[in-house]
C-alpha atoms as a PDB file:
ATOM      1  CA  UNK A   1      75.971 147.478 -77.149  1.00  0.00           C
ATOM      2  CA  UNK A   2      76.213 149.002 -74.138  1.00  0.00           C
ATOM      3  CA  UNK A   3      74.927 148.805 -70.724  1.00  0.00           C
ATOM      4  CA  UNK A   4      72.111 151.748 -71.247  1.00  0.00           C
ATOM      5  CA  UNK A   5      70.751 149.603 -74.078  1.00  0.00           C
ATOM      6  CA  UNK A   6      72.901 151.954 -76.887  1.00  0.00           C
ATOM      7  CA  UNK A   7      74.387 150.035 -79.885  1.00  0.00           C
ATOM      8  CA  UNK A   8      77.804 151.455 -80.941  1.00  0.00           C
ATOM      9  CA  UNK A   9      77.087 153.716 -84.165  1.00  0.00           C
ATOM     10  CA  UNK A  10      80.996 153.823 -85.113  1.00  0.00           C
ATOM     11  CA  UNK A  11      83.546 151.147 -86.029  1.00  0.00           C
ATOM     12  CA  UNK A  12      86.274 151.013 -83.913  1.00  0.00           C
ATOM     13  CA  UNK A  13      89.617 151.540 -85.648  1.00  0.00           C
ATOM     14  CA  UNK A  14      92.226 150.657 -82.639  1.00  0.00           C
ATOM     15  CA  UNK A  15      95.045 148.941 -84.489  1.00  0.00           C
ATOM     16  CA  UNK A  16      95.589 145.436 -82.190  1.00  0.00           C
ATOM     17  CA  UNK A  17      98.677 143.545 -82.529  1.00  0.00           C
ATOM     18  CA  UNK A  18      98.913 140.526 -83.686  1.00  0.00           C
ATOM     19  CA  UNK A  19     101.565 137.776 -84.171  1.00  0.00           C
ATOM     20  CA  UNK A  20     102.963 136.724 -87.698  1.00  0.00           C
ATOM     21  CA  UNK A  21     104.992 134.032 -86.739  1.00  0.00           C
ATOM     22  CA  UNK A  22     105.490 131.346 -84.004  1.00  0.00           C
ATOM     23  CA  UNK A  23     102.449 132.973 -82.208  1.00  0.00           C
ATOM     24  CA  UNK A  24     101.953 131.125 -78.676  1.00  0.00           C
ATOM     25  CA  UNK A  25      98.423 130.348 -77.825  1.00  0.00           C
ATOM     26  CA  UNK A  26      98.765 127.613 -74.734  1.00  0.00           C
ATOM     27  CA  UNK A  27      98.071 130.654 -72.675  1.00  0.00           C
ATOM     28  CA  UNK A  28      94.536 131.463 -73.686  1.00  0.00           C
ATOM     29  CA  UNK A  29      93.904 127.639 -74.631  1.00  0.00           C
ATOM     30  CA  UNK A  30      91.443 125.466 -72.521  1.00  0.00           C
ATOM     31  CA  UNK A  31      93.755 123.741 -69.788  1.00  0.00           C
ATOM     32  CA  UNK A  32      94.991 120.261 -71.477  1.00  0.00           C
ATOM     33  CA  UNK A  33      93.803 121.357 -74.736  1.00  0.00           C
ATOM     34  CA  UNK A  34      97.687 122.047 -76.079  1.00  0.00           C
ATOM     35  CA  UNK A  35     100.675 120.834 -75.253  1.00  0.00           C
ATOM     36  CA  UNK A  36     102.668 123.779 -74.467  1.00  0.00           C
ATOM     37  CA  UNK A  37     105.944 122.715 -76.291  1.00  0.00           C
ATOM     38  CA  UNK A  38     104.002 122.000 -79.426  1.00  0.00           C
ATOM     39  CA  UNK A  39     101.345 124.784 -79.534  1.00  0.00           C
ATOM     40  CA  UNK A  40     102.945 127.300 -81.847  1.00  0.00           C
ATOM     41  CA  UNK A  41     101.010 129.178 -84.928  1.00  0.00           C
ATOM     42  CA  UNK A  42     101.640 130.738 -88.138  1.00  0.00           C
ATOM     43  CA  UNK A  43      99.896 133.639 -89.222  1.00  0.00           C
ATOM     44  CA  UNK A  44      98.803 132.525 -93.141  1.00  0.00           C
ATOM     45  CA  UNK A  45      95.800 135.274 -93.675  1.00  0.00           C
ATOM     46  CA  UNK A  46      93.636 138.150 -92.342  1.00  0.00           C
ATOM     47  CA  UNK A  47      90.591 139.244 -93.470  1.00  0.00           C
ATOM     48  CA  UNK A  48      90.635 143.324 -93.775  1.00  0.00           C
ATOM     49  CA  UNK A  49      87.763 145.987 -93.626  1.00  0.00           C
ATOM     50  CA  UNK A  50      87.629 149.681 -94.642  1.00  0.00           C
ATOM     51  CA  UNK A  51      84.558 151.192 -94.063  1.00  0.00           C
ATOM     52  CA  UNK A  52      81.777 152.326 -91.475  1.00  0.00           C
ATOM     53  CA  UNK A  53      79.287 150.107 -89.797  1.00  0.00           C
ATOM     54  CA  UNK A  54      76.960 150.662 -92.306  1.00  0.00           C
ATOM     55  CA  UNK A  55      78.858 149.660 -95.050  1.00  0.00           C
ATOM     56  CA  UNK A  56      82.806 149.085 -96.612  1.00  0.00           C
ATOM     57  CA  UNK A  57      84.979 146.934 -98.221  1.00  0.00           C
ATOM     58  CA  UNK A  58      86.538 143.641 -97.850  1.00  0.00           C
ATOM     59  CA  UNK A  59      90.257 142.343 -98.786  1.00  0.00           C
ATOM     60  CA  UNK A  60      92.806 139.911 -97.697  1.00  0.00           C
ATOM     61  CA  UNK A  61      96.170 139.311 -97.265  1.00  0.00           C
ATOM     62  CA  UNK A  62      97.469 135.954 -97.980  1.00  0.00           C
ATOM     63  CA  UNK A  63     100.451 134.187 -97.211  1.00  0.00           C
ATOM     64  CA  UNK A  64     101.406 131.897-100.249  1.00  0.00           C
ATOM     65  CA  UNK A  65     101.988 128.297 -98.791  1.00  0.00           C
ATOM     66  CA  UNK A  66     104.821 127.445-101.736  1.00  0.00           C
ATOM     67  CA  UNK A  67     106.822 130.726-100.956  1.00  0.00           C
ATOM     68  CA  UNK A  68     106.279 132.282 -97.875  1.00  0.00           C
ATOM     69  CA  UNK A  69     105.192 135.292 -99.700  1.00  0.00           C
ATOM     70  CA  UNK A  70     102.537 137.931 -98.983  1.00  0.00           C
ATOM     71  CA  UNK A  71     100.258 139.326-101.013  1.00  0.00           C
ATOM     72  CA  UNK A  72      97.497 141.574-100.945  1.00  0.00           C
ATOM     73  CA  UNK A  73      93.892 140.156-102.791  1.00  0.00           C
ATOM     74  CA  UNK A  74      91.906 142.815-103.262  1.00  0.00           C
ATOM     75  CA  UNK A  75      88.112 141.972-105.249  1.00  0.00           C
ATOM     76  CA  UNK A  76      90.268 140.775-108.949  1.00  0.00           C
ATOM     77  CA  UNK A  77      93.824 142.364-108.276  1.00  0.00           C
ATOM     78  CA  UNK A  78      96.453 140.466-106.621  1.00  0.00           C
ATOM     79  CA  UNK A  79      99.821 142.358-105.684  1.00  0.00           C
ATOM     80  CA  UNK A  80     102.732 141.344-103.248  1.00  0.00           C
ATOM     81  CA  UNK A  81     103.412 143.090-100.433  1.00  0.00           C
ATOM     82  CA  UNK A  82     105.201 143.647 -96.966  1.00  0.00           C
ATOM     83  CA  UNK A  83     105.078 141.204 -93.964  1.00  0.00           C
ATOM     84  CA  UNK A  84     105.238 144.690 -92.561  1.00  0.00           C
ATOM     85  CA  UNK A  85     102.187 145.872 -93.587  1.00  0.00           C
ATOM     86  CA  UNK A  86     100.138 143.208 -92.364  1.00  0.00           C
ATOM     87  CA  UNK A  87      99.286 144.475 -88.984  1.00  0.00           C
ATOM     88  CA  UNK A  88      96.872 147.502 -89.258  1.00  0.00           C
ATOM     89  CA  UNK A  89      93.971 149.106 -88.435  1.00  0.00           C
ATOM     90  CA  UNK A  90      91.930 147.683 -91.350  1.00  0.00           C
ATOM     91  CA  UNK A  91      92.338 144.000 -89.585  1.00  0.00           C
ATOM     92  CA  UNK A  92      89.575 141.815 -89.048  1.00  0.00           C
ATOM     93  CA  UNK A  93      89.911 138.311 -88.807  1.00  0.00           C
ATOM     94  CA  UNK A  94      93.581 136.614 -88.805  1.00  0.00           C
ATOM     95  CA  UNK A  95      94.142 133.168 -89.987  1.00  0.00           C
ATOM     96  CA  UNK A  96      96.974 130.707 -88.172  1.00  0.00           C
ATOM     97  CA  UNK A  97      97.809 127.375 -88.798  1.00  0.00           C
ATOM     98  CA  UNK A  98      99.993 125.088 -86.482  1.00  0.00           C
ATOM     99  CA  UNK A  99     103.689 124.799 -87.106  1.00  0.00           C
ATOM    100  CA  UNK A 100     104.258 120.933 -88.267  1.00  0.00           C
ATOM    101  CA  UNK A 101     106.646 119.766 -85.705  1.00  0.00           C
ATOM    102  CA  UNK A 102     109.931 119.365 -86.362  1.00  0.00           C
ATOM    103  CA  UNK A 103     111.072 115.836 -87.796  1.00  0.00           C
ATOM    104  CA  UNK A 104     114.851 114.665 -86.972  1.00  0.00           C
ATOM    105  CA  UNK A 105     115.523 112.441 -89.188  1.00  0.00           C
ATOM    106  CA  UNK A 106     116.039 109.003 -88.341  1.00  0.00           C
ATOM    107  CA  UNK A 107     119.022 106.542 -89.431  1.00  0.00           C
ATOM    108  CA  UNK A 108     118.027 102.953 -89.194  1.00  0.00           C
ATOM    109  CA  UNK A 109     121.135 100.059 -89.705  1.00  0.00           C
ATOM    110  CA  UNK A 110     120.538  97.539 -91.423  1.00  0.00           C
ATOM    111  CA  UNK A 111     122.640  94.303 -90.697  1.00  0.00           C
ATOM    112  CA  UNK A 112     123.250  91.235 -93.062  1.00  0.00           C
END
């Protein structure tokens, strides 16, 4: 709402950008809350609307955690699609998940 006690009668449709991959949040995080050399995200879903206030549809796009693949889930269709189309107008609610830090694999000796 606004200041003059109006509510908004119309969605607003301003495409935002978001990150897909390595997004950066130590920025916006509480201070101490995230260690800045291990606070980076994955984008893995967003929840999509088309549609008014009143009323609209809901879909997804999903990022498949055995492929890397996205696809587009849409009531009882699912389809691939572009990492490219992911960002859009229709966006509602993204989904990240924290990168697993990277493992260097240890050699350990063993002596007899």
């Amino acid at each position: 709402g606004g200041d003059d006690g109006q509510w908004w009668s119309n969605k607003i449709e301003t495409p935002v950008f978001f990150p897909i991959n390595d997004a950066d949040f130590s920025s916006i995080a509480a201070p101490g809350a995230v260690d800045s050399k291990d606070s980076l995200y994955n984008l893995v879903a967003v929840a999509n609307h088309k549609g008014g206030i009143a009323g609209g549809h809901y879909f997804s796009y999903v990022r498949a955690p055995y492929d890397g693949e996205w696809y587009h889930l849409n009531d009882n269709v699912v389809k691939p699609m572009k990492q490219a189309q992911i960002v859009s107008e229709a966006a509602y609610l993204p989904f990240y998940v924290k990168k697993q830090a990277s493992t260097t694999p240890t050699t350990t000796s063993t002596t007899s």
